[in-house]
Structure formats: structure tokens, C-alpha cells
Protein backbone atom coordinates (compact mmCIF):
# COMPACT_ATOMS: atom_id res chain seq x y z
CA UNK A 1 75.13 118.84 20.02
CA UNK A 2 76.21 115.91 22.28
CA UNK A 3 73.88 113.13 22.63
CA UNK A 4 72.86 112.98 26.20
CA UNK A 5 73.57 109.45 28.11
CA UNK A 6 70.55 106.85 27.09
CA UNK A 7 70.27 105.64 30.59
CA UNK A 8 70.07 109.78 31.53
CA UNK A 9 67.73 110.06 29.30
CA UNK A 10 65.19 107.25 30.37
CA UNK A 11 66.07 107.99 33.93
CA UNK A 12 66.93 104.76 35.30
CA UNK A 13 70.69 103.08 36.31
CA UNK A 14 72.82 101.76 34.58
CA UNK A 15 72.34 98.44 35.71
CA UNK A 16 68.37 98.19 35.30
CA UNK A 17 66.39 95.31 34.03
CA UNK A 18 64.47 95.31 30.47
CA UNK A 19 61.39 95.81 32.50
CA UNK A 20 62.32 99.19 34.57
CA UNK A 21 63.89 100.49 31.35
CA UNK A 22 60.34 99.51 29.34
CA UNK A 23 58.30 101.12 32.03
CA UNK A 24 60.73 104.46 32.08
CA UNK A 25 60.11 104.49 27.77
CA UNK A 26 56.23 103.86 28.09
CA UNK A 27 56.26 106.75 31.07
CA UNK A 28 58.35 109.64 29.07
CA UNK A 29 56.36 108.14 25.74
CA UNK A 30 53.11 109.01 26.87
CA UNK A 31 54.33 112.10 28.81
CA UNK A 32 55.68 113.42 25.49
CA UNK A 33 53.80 112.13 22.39
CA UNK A 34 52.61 114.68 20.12
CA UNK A 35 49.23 114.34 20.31
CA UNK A 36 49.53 114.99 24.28
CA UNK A 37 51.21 118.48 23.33
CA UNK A 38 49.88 121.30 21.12
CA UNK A 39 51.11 124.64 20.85
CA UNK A 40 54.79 125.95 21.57
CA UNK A 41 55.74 122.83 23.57
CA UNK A 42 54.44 120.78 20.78
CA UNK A 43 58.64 120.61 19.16
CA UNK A 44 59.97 120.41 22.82
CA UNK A 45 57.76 116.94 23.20
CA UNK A 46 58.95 116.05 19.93
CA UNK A 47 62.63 116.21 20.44
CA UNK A 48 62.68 114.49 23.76
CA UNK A 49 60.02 111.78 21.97
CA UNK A 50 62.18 111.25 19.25
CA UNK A 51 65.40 111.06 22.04
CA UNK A 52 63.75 108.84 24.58
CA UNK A 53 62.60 106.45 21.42
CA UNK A 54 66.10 105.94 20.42
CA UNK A 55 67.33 105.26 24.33
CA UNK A 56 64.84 102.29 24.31
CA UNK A 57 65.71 101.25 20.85
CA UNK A 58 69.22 100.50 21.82
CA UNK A 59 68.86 99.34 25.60
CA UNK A 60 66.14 97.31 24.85
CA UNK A 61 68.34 95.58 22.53
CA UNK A 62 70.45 93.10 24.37
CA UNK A 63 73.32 93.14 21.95
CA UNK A 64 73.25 96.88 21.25
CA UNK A 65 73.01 97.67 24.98
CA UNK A 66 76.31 95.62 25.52
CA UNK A 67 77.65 97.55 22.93
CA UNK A 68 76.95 100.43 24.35
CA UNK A 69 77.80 99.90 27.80
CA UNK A 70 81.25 98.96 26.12
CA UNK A 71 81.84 101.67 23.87
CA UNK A 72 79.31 104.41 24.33
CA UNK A 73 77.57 106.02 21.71
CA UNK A 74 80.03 105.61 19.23
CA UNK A 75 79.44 101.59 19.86
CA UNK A 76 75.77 102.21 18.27
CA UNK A 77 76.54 104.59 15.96
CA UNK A 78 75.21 104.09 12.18
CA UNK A 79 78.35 105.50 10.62
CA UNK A 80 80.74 103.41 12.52
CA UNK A 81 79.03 100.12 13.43
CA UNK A 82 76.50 99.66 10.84
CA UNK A 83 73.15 101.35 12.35
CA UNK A 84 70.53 100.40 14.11
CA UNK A 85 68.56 96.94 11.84
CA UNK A 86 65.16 95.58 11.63
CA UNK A 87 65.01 93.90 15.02
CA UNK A 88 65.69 97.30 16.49
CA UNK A 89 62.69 98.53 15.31
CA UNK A 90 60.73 95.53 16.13
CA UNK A 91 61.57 95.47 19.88
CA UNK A 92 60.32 99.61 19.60
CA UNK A 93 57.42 98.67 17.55
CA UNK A 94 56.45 95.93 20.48
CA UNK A 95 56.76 98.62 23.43
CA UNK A 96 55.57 101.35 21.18
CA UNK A 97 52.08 99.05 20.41
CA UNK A 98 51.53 99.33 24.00
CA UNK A 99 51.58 102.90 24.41
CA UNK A 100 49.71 103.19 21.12
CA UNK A 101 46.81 101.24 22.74
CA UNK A 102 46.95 103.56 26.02
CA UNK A 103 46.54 106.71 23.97
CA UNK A 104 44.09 105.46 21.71
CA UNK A 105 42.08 103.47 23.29
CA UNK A 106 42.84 99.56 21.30
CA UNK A 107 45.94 97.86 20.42
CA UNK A 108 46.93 98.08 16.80
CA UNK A 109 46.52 94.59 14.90
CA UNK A 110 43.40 93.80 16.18
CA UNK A 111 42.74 90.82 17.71
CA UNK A 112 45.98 87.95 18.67
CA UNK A 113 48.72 87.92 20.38
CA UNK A 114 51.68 91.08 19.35
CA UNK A 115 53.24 90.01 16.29
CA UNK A 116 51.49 86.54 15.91
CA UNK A 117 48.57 85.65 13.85
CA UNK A 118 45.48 87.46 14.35
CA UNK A 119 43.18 85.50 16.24
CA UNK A 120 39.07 85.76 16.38
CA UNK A 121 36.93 84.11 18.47
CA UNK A 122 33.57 82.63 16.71
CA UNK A 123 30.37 83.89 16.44
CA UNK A 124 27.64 83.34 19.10
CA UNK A 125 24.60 81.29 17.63
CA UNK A 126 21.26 81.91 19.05
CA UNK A 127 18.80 78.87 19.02
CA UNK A 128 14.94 79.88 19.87
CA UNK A 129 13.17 77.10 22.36
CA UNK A 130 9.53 77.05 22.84
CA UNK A 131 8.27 75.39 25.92
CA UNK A 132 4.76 75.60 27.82
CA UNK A 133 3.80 76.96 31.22
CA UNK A 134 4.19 73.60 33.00
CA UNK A 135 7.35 72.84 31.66
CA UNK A 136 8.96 76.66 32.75
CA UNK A 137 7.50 75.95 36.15
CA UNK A 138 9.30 72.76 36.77
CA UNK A 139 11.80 72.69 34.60
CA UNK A 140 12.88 69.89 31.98
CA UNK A 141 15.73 68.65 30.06
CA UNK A 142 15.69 68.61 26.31
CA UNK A 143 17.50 67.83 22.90
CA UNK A 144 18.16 70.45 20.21
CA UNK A 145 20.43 69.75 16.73
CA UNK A 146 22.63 72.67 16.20
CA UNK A 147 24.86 73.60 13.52
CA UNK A 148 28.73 71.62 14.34
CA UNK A 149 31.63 72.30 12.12
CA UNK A 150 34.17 69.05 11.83
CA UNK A 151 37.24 68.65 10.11
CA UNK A 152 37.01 68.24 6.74
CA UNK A 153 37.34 64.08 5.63
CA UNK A 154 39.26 65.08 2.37
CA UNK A 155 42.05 67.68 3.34
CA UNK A 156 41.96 66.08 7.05
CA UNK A 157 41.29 69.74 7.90
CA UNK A 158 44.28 71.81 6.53
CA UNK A 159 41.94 73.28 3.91
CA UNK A 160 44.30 72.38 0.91
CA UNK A 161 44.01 70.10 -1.96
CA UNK A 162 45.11 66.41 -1.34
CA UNK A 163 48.36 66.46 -2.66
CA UNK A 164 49.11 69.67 -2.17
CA UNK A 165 50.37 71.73 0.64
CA UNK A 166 49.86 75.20 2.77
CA UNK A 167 52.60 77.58 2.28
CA UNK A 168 53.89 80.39 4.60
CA UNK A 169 52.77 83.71 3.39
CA UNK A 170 55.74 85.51 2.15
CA UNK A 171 54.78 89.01 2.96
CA UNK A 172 54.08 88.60 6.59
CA UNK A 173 56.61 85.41 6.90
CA UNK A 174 53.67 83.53 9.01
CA UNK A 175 53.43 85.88 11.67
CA UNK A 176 49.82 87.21 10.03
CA UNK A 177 50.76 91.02 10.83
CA UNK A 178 52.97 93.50 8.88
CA UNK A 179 53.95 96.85 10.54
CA UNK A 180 53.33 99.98 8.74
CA UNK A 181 55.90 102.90 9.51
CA UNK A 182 54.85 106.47 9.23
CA UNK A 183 57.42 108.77 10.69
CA UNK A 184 58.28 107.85 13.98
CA UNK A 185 54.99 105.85 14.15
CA UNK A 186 55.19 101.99 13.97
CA UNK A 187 51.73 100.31 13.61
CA UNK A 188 50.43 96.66 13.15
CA UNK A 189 48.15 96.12 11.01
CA UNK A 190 46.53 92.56 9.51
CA UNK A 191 48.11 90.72 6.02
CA UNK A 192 46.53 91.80 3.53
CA UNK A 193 47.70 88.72 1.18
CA UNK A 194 46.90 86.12 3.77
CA UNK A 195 44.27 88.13 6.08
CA UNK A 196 46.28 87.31 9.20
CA UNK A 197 46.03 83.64 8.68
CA UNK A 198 50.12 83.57 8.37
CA UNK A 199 49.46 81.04 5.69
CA UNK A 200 48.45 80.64 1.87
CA UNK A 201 46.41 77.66 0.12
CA UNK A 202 47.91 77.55 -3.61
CA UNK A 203 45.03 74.75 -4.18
CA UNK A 204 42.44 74.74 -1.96
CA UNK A 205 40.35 71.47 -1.25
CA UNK A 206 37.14 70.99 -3.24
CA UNK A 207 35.39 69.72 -0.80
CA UNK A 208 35.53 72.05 1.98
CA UNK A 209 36.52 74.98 -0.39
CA UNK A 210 39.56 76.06 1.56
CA UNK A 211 38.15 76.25 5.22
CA UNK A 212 39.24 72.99 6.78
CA UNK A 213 36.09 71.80 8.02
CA UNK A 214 32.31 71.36 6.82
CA UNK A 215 29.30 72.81 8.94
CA UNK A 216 27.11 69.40 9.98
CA UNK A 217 24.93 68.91 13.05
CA UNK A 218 24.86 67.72 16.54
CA UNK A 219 22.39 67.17 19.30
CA UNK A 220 23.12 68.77 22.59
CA UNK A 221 21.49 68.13 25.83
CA UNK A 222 19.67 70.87 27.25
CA UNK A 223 18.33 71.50 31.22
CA UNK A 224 15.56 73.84 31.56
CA UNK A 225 15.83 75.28 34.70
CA UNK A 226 12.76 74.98 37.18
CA UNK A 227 11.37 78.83 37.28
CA UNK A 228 12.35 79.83 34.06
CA UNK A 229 10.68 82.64 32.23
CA UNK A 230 9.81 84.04 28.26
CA UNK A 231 12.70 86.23 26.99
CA UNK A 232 15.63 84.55 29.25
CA UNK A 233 18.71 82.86 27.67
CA UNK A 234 20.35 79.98 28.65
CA UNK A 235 24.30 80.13 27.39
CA UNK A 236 25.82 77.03 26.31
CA UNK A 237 29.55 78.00 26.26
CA UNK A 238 31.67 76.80 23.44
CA UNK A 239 29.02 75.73 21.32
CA UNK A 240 28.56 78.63 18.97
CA UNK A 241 30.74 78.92 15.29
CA UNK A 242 34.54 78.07 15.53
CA UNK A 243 37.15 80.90 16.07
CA UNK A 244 39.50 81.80 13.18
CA UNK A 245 43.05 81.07 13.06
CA UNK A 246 42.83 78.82 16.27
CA UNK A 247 40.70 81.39 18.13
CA UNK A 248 37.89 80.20 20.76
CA UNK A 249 34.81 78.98 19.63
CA UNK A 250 31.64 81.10 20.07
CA UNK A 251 28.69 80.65 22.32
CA UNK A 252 25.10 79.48 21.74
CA UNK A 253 22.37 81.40 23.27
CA UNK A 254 18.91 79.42 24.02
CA UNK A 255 16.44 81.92 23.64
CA UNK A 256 12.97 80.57 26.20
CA UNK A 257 9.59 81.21 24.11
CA UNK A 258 6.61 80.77 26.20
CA UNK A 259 3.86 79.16 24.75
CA UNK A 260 0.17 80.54 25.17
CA UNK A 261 -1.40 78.82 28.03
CA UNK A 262 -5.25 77.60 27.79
CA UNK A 263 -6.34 78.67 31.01
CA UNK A 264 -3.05 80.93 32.80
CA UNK A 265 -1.18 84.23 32.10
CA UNK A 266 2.31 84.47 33.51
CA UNK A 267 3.63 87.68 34.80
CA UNK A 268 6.55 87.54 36.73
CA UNK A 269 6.18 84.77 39.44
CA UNK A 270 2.60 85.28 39.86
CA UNK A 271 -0.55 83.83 37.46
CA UNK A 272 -3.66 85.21 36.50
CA UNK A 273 -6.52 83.54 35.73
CA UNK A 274 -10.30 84.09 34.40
CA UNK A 275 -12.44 82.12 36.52
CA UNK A 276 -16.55 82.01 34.88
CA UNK A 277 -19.25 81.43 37.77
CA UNK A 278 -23.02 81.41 37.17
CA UNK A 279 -25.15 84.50 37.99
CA UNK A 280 -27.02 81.73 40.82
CA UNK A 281 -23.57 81.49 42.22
CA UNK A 282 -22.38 84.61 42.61
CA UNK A 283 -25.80 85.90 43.84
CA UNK A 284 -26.13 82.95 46.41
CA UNK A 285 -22.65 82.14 47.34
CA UNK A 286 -21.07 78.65 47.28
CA UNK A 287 -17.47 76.95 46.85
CA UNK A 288 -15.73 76.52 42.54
CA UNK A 289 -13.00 74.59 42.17
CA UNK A 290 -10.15 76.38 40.36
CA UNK A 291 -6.97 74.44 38.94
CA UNK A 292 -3.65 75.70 39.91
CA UNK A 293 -0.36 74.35 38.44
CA UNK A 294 -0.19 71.89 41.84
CA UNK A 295 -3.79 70.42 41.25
CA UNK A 296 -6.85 71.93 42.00
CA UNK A 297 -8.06 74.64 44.95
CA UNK A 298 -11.38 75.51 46.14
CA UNK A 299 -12.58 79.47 46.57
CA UNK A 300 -15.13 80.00 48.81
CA UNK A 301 -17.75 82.26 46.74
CA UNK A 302 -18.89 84.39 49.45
CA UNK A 303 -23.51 85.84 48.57
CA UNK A 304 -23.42 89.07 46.47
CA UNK A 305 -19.94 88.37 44.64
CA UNK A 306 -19.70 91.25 41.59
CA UNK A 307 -18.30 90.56 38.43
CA UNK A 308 -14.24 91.14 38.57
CA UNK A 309 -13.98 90.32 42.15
CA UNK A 310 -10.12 89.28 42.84
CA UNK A 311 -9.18 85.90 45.29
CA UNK A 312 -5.72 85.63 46.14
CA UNK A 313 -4.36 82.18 46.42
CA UNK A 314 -0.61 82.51 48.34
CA UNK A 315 2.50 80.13 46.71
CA UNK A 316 0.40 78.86 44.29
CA UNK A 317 1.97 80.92 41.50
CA UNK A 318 5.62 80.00 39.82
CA UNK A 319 8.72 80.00 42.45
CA UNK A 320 11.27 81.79 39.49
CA UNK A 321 14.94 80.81 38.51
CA UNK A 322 16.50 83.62 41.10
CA UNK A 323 13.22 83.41 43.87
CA UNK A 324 13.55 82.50 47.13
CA UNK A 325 9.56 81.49 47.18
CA UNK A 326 6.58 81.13 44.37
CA UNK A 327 4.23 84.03 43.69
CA UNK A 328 0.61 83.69 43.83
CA UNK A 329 -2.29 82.50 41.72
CA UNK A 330 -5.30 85.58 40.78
CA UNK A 331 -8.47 84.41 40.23
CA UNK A 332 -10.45 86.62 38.23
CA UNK A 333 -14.23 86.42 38.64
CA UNK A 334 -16.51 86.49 35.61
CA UNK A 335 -19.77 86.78 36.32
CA UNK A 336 -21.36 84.69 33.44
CA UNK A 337 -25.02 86.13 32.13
CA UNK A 338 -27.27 82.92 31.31
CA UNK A 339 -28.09 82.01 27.51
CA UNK A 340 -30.77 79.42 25.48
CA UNK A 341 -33.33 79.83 28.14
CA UNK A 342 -36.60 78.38 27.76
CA UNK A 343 -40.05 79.62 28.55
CA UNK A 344 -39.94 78.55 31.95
CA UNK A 345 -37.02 79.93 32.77
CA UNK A 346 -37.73 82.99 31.04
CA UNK A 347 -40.91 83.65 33.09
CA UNK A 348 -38.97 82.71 36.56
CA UNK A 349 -35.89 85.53 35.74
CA UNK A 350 -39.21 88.08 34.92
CA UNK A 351 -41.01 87.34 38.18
CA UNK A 352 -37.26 87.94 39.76
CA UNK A 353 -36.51 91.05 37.91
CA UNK A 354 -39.96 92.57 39.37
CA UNK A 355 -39.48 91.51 42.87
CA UNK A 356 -36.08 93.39 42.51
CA UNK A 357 -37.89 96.75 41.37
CA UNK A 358 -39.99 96.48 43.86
CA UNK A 359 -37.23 96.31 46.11
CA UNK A 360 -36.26 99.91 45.10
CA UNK A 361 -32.26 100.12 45.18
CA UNK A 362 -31.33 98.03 47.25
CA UNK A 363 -30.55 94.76 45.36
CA UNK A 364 -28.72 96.64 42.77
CA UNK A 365 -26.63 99.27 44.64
CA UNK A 366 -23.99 99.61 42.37
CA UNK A 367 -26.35 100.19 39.05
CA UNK A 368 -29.18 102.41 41.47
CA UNK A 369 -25.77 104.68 42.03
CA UNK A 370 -24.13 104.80 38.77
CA UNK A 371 -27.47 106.27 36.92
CA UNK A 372 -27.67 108.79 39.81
CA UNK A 373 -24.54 109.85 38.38
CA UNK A 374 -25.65 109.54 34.90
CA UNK A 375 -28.73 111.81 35.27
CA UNK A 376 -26.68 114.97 35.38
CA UNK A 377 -25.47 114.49 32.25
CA UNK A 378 -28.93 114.92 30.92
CA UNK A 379 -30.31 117.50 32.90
């Protein structure tokens, strides 16, 4: 059967650019590729796979598609002009790498440019920082020494033996990918003699053991920003491990620890706090000073204050990294029970503690009520 016209075939004029006639390939490729058809149409696809493959193969090709413009198909044919060569399958193997990634989800080679070395990025590094309350509040700069990797003195960082050179793998001819052809499937895949490096080290230098460069360390300045709180990470871009094969370096995380604070607890923006006052106080009323992270602030402690009464004290809390204005401080009352009392003392709290019974109830609301409750549970 006659071969159908290659610009027919892809659908597109005869004067189109290498762009319309990639776009027409990459359009009937995905239309047709086996996997996309199962059943009875699954040969159909094939065929017109297999046809639209070979249109691209030659048109792509600027010196088969002027020989085929010229002469037709018999200016391409195998038998008559010596067949389609390696660079005709590379320029399908580029476009088909494309449509292999579309179907599939990734682009075959990893990572890198098509058909240069594989590239890698480094590794992130993570760095833990432990600061205290007053420092998260207001924020402070610091120093840190983190792993750096220089070039290595000895092999003045080409990883190879002084004397000696680095040679251009022969199986991948530098590029650091080979294709792998199964059928009408072209695939990339990484060197497996030079692990997509493009390049060999006969005699690698002692020093440095092949890499190129030794792992040292540098100090790095470090801002804390005001508001910042336990668990966050500050990134540090660049400053992780060094890519592979001249990819970007990694990143270094800063991980915020807060330290235990003596007197606050952090949640969020706001603070808690556990603030002791005698039984005298609490009974009689009167003004404590409490510290906030500002100074100090004075509660009014109003007669007959209970044990785990709450005060509020607005903006006195921590104004976070993303907070348009502080939280607030919570002070805790605990209602501290005397101890080490002497005679005298002991004899005024029992002359107390009778006027009180005497008083039925009335001083003790909260306990006269709760063993109301109580006595049901025993009758």
C-alpha cells in the first residue's frame, strides 16, 4: 500500500515550521498511543502511531525534510538513500520524551536538562535553634556554624588525582543519559558507568576521594524575627548540601526551640501565668504586682478573690511574626494556704475558724454548697 503524504499525515502544510509540525506529532501521539486504546481499535492506533512517528522522524529532520520535499518518499527511502540514522531517532526520542512525560506523569531521565547530564539539586539541612521567651518576643540576630563544602586544595576541585585527568565517559559520550529502545518506545534513562555525571575519574584524588570538594564549616548570620514561635522554620536559601553535577545547592531549615520559661507559658500570642497571693490577700483585697514581658503591672485584688480566679491584662502578651497586634497576658490566681505557723498564729486562725462556724454558711458559700451536694451520695 502507498505511503500516505507525511505532511497529510500530521495534518499541517507543507510549508510549516518545526514547531506546528512538533505540536501536530505530540497531538496525533497522544491521541493514538497504545496505552490510550484497548480493544479492537487498539491495531488501528497502532498503525497510525507507528505512521505519524515516521512523518515526524523525517520532517523534523532538516536535511531529510529537504529531501523529501525534493524527491518524495523515495528521497527518504532506506533502500535507495541509505535509511533513516541515529540522529533521526534522536530528534523522535526528544519529542517522543515529551509525550512520554504527558502520559505518564514524569519525564524519562530524571532530573537535567533532555539529553544533558542529569542534574540534582542538594539536600536541605535542618539546623535546631533554641532561644528563650524574651528573645522570640523581640527578636534577635545570631551566629550558627554549619556544615560548608569547598573545593578541594589538592585536585583544585575536579575530583582527580594531581597529575591525572577526567575522561569523557565513553558509553554516554558526556551527555550522562543513554536511550533505551523497546519497540517503538525510546526512553532516557541515567549512565550506568558514569551515573549521569558524563564523566569518569581513572584516579581519583586522595584527598577528597573523588568528590571535588571537602565538607568544612562556616558561620552564618542569623535574624530572629520579633514574634517568632516553637516549631517555625526560618529558610536560609542556598545554604543546604551542594547539588550534583552542577545542580543548585540545597536549603537550610532553622528549626525555633522554645526554651522553658521560669515564670510564663506561651500559647499562641497570648501568656499564661501562675500568680501565688496570701490567703490575707485574697480574703481582704489589695493590689500584687505581676511582671509582664514590658516590666511589671499591678492587679487590683478585689475582697473574697477564690483560688483560680482569671485577670486579663490586654497587649501585654507576644505581638506574633504574621499579627497585626500582641495577645494578652492571664494571670492565674493561686490562693496560697499558710505554712510553719507558730503558736500564736495557730491560736488566731482557730479563734477565726470558729467565728466562721458561727457564721453558718455564709463565709464559705462555695464549700456550705458543694457538701449539700455531697450528702446525697450518702443518704
Amino acid at each position: 500500500m502507498a505511503k500516505r503524504d507525511f505532511y497529510e499525515v500530521l495534518g499541517v502544510a507543507k510549508g510549516a515550521s518545526d514547531d506546528e509540525i512538533k505540536k501536530a506529532y505530540r497531538k496525533l501521539a497522544m491521541k493514538h498511543h497504545p496505552d490510550r486504546n484497548q480493544g479492537d481499535a487498539a491495531k488501528a492506533a497502532e498503525e497510525k502511531f507507528k505512521e505519524a512517528k515516521e512523518a515526524y522522524e523525517m520532517l523534523s529532520d532538516p536535511q531529510k525534510r529537504a529531501a523529501y520535499d525534493q524527491h518524495g518518499h523515495a528521497g527518504v527511502d532506506p533502500n535507495m538513500r541509505g535509511g533513516p540514522g541515529a540522529e533521526g531517532f534522536a530528534g523522535f526520542g526528544e519529542a517522543f520524551g515529551d509525550i512520554f512525560g504527558d502520559i505518564f506523569g514524569g519525564r524519562a531521565g530524571g532530573g537535567g536538562a533532555r539529553g544533558g547530564r542529569q542534574v540534582y539539586r542538594g539536600n536541605d539541612l535542618s539546623y535546631a535553634m533554641e532561644i528563650n521567651l524574651e528573645e522570640a518576643a523581640t527578636g534577635k540576630e545570631a551566629q550558627i556554624r554549619i556544615p560548608s563544602w569547598e573545593d578541594c586544595d589538592t585536585c583544585k576541585g575536579t575530583g582527580a588525582k594531581p597529575g591525572t585527568s577526567v575522561k569523557t565517559c565513553s558509553t554516554c559520550h558526556g551527555s550522562g543519559s543513554v536511550q533505551m529502545r523497546q519497540g517503538f518506545f525510546s526512553v532516557q534513562q541515567t549512565c550506568p558507568h558514569c551515573h549521569g555525571t558524563g564523566k569518569l575519574i581513572p584516579e581519583p584524588c586522595t584527598t577528597c576521594n573523588g568528590q571535588g570538594k571537602l565538607k568544612k564549616h562556616k558561620t552564618l548570620e542569623v535574624k530572629i524575627p520579633a514574634g517568632i514561635d516553637d516549631g517555625m522554620r526560618i529558610r536560609s536559601a542556598g545554604n543546604g548540601e551542594p547539588g550534583h553535577n552542577g545542580g543548585p545547592s540545597g536549603d537550610l531549615f532553622i528549626e525555633i526551640r522554645l526554651r522553658k520559661h521560669d515564670i510564663f507559658e506561651r500559647d499562641g500570642d497570648d501568656l499564661h501565668c501562675q500568680v501565688p497571693v496570701n490567703m490575707c490577700t485574697a480574703t481582704l483585697g489589695g493590689e500584687i504586682d505581676v511582671p509582664t514581658l514590658g516590666g511589671k503591672a499591678t492587679i487590683d485584688i478585689p475582697e473574697g478573690t477564690q483560688h483560680g480566679k482569671t485577670f486579663r491584662l490586654r497587649g501585654k502578651g507576644v505581638k506574633g511574626v504574621r499579627s497585626s497586634y500582641p495577645g494578652d497576658l492571664y494571670c492565674h490566681i493561686s490562693v496560697e494556704t499558710p505554712v510553719k505557723l507558730t503558736e500564736h498564729q495557730r491560736k488566731l486562725l482557730k479563734e477565726l475558724d470558729e467565728s466562721f462556724k458561727k457564721g453558718g454558711g455564709k463565709h464559705s458559700p462555695n464549700e456550705d454548697s458543694w457538701f449539700a451536694k455531697a450528702k446525697s451520695f450518702f443518704s
